[in-house]
C-alpha atoms as a PDB file:
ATOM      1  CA  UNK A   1      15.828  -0.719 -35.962  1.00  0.00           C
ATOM      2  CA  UNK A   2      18.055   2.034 -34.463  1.00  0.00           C
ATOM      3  CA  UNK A   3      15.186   2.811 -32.368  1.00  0.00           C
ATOM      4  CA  UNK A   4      14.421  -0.257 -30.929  1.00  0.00           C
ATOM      5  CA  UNK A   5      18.340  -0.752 -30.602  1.00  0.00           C
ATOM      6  CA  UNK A   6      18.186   2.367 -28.353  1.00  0.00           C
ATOM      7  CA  UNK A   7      15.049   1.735 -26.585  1.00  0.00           C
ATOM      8  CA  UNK A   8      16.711  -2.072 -25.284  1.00  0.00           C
ATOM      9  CA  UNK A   9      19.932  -0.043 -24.247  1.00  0.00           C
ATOM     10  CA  UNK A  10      18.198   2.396 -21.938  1.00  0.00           C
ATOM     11  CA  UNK A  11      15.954  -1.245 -20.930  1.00  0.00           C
ATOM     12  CA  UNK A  12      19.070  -2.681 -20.110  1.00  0.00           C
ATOM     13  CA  UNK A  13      20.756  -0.141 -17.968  1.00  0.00           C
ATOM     14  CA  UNK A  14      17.259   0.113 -16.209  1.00  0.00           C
ATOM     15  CA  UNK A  15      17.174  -3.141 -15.900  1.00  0.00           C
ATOM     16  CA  UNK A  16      20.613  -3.610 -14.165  1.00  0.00           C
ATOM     17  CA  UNK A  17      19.860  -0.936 -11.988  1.00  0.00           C
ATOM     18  CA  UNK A  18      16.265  -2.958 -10.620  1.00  0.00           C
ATOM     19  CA  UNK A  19      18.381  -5.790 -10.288  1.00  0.00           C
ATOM     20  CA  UNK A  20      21.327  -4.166  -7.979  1.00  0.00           C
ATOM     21  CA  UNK A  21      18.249  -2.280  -5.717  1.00  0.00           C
ATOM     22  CA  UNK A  22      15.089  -4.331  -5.718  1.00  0.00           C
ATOM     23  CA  UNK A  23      13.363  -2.831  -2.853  1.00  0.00           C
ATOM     24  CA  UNK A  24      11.365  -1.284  -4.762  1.00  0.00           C
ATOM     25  CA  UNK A  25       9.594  -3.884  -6.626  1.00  0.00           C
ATOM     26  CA  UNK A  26       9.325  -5.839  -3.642  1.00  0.00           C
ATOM     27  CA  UNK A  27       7.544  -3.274  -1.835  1.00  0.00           C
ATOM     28  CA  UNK A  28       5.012  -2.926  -4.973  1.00  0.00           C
ATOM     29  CA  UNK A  29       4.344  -6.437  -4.910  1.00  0.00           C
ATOM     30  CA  UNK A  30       3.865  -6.351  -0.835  1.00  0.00           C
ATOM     31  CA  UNK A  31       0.634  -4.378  -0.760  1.00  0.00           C
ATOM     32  CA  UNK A  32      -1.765  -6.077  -3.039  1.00  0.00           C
ATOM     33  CA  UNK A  33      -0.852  -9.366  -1.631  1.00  0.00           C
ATOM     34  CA  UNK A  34      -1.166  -8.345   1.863  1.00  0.00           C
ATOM     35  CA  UNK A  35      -4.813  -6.824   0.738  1.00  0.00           C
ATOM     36  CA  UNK A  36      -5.273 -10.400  -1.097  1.00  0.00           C
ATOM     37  CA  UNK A  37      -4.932 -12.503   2.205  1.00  0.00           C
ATOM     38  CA  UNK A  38      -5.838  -9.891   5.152  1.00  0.00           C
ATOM     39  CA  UNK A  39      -8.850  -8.204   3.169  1.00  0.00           C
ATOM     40  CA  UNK A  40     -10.028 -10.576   0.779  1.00  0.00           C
ATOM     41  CA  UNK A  41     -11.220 -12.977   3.448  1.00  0.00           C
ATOM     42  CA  UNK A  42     -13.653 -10.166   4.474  1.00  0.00           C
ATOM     43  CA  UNK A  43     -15.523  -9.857   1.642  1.00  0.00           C
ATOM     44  CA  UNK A  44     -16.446 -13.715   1.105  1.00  0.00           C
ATOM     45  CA  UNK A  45     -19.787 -12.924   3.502  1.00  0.00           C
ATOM     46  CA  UNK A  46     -20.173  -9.487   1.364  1.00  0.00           C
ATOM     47  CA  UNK A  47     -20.197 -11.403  -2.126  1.00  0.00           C
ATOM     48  CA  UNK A  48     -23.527 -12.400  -3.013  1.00  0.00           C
ATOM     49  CA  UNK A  49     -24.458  -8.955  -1.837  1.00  0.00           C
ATOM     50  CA  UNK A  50     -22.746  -7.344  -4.575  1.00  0.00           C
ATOM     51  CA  UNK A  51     -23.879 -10.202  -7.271  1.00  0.00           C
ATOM     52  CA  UNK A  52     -20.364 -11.585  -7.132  1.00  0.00           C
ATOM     53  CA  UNK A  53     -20.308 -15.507  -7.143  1.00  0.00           C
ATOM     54  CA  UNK A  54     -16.841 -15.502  -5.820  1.00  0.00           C
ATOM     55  CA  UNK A  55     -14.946 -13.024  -3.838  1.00  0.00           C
ATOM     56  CA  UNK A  56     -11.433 -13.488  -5.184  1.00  0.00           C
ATOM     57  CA  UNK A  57     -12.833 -13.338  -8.731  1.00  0.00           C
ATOM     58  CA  UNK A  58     -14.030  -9.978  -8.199  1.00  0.00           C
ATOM     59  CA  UNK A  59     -11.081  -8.557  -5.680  1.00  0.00           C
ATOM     60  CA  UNK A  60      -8.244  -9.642  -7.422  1.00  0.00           C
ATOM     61  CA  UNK A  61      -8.818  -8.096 -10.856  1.00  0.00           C
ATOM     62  CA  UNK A  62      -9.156  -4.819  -8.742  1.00  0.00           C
ATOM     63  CA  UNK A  63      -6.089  -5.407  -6.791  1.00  0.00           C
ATOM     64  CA  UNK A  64      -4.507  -5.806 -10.327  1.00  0.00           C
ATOM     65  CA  UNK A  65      -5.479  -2.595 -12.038  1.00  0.00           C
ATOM     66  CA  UNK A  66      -4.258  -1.457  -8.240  1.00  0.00           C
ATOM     67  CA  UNK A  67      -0.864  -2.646  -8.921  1.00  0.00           C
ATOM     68  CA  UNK A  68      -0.387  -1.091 -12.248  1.00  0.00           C
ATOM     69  CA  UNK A  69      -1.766   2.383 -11.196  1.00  0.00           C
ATOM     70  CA  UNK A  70      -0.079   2.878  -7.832  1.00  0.00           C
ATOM     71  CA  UNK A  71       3.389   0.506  -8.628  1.00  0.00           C
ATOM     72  CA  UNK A  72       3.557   2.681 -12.273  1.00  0.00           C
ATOM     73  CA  UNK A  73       3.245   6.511 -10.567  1.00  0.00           C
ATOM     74  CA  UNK A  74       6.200   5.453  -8.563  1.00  0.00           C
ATOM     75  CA  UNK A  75       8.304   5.289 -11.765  1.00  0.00           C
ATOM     76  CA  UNK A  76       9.310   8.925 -11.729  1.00  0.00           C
ATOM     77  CA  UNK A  77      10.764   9.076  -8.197  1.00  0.00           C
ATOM     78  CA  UNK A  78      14.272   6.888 -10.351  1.00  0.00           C
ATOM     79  CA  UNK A  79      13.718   9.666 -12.861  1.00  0.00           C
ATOM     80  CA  UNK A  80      14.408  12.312 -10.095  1.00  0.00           C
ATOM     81  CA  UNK A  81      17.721  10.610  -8.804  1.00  0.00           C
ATOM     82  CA  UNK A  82      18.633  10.377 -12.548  1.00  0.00           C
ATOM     83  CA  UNK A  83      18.327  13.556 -13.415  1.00  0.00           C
ATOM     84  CA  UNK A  84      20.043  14.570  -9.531  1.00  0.00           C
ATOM     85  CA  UNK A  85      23.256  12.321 -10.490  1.00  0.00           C
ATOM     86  CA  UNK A  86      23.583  13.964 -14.040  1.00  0.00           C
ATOM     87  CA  UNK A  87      22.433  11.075 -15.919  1.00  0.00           C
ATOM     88  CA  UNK A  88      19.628  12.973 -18.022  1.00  0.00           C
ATOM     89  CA  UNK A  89      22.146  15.384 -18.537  1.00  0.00           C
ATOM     90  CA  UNK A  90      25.086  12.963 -19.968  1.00  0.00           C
ATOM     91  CA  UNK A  91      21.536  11.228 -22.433  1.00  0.00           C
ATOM     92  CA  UNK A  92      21.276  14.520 -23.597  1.00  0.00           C
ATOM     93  CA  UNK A  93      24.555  14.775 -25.499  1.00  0.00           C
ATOM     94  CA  UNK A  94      23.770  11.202 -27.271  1.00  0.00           C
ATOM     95  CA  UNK A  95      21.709  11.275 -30.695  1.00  0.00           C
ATOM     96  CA  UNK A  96      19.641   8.696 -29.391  1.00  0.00           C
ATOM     97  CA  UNK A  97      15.653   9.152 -29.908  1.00  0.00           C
ATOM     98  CA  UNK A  98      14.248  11.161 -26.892  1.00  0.00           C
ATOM     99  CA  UNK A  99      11.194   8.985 -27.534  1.00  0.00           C
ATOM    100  CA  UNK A 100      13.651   5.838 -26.725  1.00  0.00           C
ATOM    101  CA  UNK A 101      15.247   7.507 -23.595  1.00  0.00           C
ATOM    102  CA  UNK A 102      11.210   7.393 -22.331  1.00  0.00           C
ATOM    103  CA  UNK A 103       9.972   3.632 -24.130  1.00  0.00           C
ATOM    104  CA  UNK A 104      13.266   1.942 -22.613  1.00  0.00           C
ATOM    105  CA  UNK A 105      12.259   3.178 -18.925  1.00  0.00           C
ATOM    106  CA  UNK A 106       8.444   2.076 -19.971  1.00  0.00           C
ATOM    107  CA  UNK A 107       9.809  -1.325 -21.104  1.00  0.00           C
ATOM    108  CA  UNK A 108      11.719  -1.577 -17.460  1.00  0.00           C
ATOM    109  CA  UNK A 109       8.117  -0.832 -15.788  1.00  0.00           C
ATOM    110  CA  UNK A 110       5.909  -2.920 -18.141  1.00  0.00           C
ATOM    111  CA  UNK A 111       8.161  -6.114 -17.794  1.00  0.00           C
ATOM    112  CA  UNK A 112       8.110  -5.316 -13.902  1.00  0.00           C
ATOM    113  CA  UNK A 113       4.298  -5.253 -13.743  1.00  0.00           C
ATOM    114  CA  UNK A 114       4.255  -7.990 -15.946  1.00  0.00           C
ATOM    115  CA  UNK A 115       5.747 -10.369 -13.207  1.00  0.00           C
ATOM    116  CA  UNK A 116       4.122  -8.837 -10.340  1.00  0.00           C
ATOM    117  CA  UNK A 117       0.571  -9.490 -12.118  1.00  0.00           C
ATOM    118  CA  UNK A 118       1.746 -13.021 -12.820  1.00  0.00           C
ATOM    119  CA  UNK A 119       2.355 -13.483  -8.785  1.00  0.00           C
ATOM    120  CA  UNK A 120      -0.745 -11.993  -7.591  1.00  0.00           C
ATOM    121  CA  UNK A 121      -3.222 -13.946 -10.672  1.00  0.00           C
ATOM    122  CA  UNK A 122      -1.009 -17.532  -9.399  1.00  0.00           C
ATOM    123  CA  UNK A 123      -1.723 -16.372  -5.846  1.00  0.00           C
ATOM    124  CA  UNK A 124      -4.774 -15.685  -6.600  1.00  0.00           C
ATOM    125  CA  UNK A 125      -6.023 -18.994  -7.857  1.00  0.00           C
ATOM    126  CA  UNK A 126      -4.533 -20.489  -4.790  1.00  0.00           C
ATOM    127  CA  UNK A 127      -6.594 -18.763  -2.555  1.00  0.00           C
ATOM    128  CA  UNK A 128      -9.757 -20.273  -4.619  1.00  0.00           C
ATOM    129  CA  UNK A 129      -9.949 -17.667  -7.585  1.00  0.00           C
ATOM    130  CA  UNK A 130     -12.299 -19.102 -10.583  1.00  0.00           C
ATOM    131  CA  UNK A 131     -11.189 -16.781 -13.983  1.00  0.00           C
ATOM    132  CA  UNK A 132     -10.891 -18.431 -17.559  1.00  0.00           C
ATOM    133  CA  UNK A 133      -7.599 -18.032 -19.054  1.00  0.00           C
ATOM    134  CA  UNK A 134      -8.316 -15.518 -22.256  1.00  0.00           C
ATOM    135  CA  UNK A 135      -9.981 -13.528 -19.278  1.00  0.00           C
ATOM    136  CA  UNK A 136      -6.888 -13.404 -17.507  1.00  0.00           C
ATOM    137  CA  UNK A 137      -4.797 -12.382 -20.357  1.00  0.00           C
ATOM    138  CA  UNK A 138      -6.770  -9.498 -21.685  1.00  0.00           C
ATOM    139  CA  UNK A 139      -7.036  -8.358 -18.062  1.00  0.00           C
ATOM    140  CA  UNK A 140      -3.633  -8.314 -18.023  1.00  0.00           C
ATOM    141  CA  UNK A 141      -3.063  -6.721 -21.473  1.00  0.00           C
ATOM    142  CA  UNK A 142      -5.524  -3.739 -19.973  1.00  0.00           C
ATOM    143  CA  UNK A 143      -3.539  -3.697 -16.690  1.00  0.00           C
ATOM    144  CA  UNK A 144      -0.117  -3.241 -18.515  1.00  0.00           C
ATOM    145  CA  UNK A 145      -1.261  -0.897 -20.977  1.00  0.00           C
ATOM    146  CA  UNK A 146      -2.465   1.328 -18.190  1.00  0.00           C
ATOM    147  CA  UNK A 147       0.546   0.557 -16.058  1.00  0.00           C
ATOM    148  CA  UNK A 148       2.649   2.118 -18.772  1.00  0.00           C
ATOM    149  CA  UNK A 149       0.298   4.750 -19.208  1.00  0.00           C
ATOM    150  CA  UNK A 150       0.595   5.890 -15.713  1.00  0.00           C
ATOM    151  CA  UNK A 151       4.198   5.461 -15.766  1.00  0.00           C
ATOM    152  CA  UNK A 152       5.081   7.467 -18.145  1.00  0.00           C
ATOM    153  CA  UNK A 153       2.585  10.113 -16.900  1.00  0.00           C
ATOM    154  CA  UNK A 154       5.047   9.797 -13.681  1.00  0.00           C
ATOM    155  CA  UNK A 155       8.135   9.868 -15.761  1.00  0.00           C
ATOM    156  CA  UNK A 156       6.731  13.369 -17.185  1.00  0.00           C
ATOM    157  CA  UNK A 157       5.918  14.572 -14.114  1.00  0.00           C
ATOM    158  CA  UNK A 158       8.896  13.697 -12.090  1.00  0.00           C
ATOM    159  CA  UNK A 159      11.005  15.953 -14.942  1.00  0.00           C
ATOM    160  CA  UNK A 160       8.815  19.117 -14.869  1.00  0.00           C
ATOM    161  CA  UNK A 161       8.989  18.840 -10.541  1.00  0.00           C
ATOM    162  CA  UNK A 162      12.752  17.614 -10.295  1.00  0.00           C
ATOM    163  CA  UNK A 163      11.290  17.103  -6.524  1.00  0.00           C
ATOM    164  CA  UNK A 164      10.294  14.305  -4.698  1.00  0.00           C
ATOM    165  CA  UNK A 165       8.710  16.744  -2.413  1.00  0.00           C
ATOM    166  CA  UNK A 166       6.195  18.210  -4.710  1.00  0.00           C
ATOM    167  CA  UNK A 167       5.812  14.833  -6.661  1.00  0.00           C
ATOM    168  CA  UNK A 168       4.834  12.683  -3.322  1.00  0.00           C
ATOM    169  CA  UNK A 169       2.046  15.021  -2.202  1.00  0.00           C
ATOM    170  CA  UNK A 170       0.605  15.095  -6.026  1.00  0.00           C
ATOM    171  CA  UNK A 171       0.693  11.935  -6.786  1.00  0.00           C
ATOM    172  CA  UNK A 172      -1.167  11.187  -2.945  1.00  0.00           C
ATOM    173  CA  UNK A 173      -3.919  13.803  -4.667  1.00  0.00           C
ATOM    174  CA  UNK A 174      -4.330  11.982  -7.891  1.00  0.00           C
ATOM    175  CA  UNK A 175      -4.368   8.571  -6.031  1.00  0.00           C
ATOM    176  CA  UNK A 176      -7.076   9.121  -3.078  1.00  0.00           C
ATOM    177  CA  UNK A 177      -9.794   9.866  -5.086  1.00  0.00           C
ATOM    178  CA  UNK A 178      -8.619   7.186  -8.011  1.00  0.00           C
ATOM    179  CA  UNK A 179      -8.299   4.803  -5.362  1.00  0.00           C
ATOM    180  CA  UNK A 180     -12.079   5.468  -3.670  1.00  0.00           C
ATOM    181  CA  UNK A 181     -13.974   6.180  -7.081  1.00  0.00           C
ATOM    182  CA  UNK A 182     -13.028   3.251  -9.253  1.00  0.00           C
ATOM    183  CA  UNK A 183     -14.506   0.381  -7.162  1.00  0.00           C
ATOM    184  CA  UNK A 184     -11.229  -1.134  -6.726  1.00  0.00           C
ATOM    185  CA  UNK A 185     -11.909  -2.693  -3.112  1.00  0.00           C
ATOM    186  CA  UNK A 186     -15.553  -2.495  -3.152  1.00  0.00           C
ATOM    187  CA  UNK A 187     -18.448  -1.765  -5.737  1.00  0.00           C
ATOM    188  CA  UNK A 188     -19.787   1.448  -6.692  1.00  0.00           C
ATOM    189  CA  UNK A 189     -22.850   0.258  -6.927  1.00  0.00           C
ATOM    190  CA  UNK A 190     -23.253  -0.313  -3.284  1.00  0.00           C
ATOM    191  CA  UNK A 191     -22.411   3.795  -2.167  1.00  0.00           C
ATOM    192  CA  UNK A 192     -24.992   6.555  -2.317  1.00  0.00           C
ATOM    193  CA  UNK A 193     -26.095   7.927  -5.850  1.00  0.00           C
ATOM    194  CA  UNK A 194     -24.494  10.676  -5.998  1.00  0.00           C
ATOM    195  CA  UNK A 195     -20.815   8.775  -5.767  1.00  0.00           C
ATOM    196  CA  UNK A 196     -21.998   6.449  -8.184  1.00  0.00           C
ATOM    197  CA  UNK A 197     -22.748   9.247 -11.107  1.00  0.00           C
ATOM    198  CA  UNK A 198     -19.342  11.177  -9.825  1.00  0.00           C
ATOM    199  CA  UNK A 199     -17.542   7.627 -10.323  1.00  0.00           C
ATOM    200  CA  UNK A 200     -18.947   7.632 -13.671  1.00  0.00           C
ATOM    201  CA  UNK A 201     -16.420  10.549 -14.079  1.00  0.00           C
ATOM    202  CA  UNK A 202     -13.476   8.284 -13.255  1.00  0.00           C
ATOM    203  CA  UNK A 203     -12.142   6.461 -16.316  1.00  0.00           C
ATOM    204  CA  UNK A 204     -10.266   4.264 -14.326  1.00  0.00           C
ATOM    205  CA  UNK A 205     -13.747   2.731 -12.465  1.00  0.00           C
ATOM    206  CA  UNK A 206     -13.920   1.747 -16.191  1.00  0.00           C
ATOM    207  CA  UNK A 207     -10.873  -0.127 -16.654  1.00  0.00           C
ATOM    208  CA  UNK A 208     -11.825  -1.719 -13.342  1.00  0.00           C
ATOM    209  CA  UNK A 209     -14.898  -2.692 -14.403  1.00  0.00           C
ATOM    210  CA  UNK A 210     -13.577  -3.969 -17.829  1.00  0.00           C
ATOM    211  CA  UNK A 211     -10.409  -6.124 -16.346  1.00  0.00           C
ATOM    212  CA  UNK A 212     -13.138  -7.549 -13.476  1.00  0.00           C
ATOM    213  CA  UNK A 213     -15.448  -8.844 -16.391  1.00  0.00           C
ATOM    214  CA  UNK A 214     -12.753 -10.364 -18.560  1.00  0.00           C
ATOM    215  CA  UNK A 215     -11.514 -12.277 -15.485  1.00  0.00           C
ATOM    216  CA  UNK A 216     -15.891 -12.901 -14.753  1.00  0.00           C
ATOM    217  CA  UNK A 217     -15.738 -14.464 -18.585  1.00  0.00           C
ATOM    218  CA  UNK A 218     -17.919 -11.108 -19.811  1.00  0.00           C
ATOM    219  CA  UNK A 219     -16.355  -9.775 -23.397  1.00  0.00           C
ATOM    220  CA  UNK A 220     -19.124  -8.626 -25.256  1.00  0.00           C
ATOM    221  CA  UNK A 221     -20.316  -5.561 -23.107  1.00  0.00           C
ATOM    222  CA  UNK A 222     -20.534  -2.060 -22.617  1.00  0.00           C
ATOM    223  CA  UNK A 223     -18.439  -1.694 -19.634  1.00  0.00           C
ATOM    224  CA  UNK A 224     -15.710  -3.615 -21.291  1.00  0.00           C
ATOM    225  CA  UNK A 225     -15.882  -1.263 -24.631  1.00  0.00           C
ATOM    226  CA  UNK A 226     -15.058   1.616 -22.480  1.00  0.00           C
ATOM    227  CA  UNK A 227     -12.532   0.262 -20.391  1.00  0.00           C
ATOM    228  CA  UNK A 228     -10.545  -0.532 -23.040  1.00  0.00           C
ATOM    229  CA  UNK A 229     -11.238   2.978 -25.119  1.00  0.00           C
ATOM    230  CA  UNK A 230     -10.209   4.657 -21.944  1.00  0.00           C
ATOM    231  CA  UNK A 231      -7.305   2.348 -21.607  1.00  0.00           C
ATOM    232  CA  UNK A 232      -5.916   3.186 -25.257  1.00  0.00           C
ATOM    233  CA  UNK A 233      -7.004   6.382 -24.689  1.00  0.00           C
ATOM    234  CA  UNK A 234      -4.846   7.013 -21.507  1.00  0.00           C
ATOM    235  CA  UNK A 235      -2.221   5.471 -22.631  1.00  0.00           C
ATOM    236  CA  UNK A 236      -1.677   7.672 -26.012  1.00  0.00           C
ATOM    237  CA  UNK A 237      -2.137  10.436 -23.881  1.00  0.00           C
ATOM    238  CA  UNK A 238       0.709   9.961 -21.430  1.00  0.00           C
ATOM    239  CA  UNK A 239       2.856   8.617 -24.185  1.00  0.00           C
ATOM    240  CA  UNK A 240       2.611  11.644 -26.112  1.00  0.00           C
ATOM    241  CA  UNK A 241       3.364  13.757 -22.704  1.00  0.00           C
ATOM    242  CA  UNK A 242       5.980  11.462 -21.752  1.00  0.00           C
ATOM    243  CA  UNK A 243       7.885  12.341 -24.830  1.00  0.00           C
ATOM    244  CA  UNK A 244       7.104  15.725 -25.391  1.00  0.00           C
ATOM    245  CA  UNK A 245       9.007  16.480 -21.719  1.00  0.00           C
ATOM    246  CA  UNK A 246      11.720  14.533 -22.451  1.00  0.00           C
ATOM    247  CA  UNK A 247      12.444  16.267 -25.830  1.00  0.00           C
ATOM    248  CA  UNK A 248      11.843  19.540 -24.108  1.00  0.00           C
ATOM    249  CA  UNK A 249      14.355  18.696 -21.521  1.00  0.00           C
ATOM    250  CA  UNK A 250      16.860  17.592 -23.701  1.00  0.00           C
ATOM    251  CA  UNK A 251      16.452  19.845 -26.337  1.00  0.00           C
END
């Protein structure tokens, strides 16, 4: 109890914060919804060539799993300030779980995706979006999960930089090729065969794939078994580094 007591009181503080300075999850929310009604449109002639039935089915999942990668690796850039204005430093001196000073901040970013991905699925079904409603909530589920993955990956990275300018031009790194080899705009299956087998290398083309057949009605495949292994499997990952920085910082 005293550490889910500890993780709401760092929620709540982050929380407050969001709420005095939304700008931030405005601009999140801005992009995918700009892609859904300027570039969506373009792929309605494209569909049936890349055996989609329709368009928004198969863009907005992607623009989803979009939102919780590129909204999440933002996280850290707060951490930075934090840590800048001595908060990290005046956490440090509490007994409070180092693991809770990193699940409340998650908790902030999950419950943040959470309503962004509830915009962009409603806005997606007015735009003519077809997706059954279990598909919808375990692509959610997998877009979360990975959303807090990635944020606390950010989290951990914005306390071994302390920089926003060494953590802008990595993160721009990590998200150019994520962003080209996980068939989040367009198929693989439609590029040359060599950047199909390197996008094979990409666990997030995975997750894509996974979150766009849950929202097609497909459970029972392969694509969907990975995408959620490499979900879990992400996520454990950047938990575990998440809170092994923050208890080496404020040990």
């Amino acid at each position: 109890m005293t550490f889910l007591r500890e993780s709401y009181i760092v929620f709540r503080r982050q929380m407050r914060m969001n709420l005095r300075n939304p700008a931030w999850v405005i601009i999140g929310m801005l992009q995918p919804v700009l892609y859904l009604f300027l570039f969506g449109p373009l792929l309605k002639p494209l569909a049936e060539q890349f055996g989609a039935t329709n368009a928004y089915t198969f863009f907005v999942p992607g623009l989803l799993v979009q939102l919780g990668i590129f909204g999440a690796f933002f996280a850290g850039f707060t951490l930075i300030a934090e840590w800048r204005d001595g908060v990290i430093e005046a956490e440090r001196v509490t007994p409070a779980s180092r693991t809770a000073l990193l699940v409340g901040r998650l908790m902030r970013d999950v419950l943040q995706l959470f309503v962004q991905a509830l915009i962009l699925v409603g806005l997606g079904y007015v735009v003519g979006m077809r997706a059954p409603v279990r598909g919808v909530v375990l692509g959610v589920a997998l877009t979360l999960l990975l959303g807090a993955a990635c944020a606390a990956a950010s989290n951990a990275l914005a306390l071994s930089t302390k920089s926003e300018d060494v953590m802008a031009p990595v993160i721009n790194m990590v998200m150019m090729p994520v962003l080209l080899l996980s068939g989040i705009l367009l198929p693989m299956t439609i590029g040359p065969a060599w950047l199909v087998r390197s996008s094979d290398f990409m666990p997030t083309r995975w997750i894509v794939d996974a979150v766009r057949g849950a929202f097609g009605g497909s459970f029972a495949t392969s694509s969907m078994a990975w995408g959620i292994s490499w979900t879990l499997v992400l996520f454990a990952a950047a938990l575990w580094w998440g809170t092994s920085t923050f208890r080496r910082e404020n040990s």
